[in-house]
Protein backbone atom coordinates (compact mmCIF):
# COMPACT_ATOMS: atom_id res chain seq x y z
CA UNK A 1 82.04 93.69 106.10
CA UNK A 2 84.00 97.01 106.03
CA UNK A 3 86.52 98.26 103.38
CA UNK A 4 88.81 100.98 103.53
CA UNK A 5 90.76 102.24 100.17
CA UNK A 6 93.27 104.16 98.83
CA UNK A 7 91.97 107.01 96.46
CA UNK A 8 95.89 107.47 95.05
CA UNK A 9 96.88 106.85 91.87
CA UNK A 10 97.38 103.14 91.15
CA UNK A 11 100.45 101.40 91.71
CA UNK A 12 102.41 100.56 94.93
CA UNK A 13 101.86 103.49 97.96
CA UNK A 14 105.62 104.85 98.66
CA UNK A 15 105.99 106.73 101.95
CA UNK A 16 109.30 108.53 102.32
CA UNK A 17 110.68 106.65 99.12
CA UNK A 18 110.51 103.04 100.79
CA UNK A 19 107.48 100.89 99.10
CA UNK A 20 105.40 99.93 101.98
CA UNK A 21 103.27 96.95 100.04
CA UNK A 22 100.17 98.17 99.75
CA UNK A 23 98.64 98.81 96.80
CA UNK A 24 96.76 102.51 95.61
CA UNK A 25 93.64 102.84 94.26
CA UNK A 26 92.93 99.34 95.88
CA UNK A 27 89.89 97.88 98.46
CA UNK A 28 91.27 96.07 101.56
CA UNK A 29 89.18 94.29 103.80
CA UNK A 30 89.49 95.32 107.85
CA UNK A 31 90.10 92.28 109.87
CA UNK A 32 90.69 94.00 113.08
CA UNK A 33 91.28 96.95 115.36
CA UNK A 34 92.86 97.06 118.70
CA UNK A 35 94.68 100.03 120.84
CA UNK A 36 97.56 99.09 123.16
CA UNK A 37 99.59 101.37 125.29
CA UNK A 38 102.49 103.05 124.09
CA UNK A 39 105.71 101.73 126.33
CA UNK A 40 107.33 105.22 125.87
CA UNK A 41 104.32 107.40 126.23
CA UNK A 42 101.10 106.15 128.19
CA UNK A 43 98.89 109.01 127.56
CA UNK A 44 98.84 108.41 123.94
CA UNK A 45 97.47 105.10 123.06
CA UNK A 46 98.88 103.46 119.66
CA UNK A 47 96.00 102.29 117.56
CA UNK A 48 96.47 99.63 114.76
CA UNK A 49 94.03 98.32 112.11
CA UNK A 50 94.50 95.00 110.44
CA UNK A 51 93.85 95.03 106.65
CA UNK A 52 93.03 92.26 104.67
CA UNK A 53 94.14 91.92 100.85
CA UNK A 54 91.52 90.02 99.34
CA UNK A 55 94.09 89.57 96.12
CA UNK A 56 96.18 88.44 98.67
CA UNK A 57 99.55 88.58 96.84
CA UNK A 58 101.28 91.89 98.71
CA UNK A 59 101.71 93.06 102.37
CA UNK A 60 102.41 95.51 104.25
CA UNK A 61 106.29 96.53 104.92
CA UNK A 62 106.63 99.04 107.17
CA UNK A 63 106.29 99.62 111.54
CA UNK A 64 103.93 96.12 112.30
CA UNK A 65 104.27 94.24 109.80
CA UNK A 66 105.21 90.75 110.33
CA UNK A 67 108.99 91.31 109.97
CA UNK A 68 109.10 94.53 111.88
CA UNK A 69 110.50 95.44 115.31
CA UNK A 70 107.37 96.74 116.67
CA UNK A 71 105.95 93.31 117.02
């Protein structure tokens, strides 16, 4: 298994003042990594890592998540 973490203070990471549900200072497990092409730019690949919360009680908020656009 591989973990990534936050080394930020604990509490809830905040990028440009909009909580993005995941959680500082916190181990998440990585359930996968793929790279698909970019529809407005196919020289630069978009690369996305899946994170698992092994609390499992937040999520992620921002561009991908489940309720985003992106998807």
């Amino acid at each position: 298994m591989v973990a990534v973490s936050s080394q930020q203070k604990n509490g809830a990471q905040v990028v440009d003042g909009v909580p993005t549900g995941l959680i500082n200072n916190h181990a998440y497990g990585i359930e996968n990594v793929i790279e698909i092409e970019d529809p407005y730019d196919a020289k630069v690949p978009i690369r996305l890592v899946q994170l698992r919360n092994p609390w499992g009680h937040t999520e992620w908020t921002g561009a991908w998540s489940d309720a985003s656009p992106e998807v």
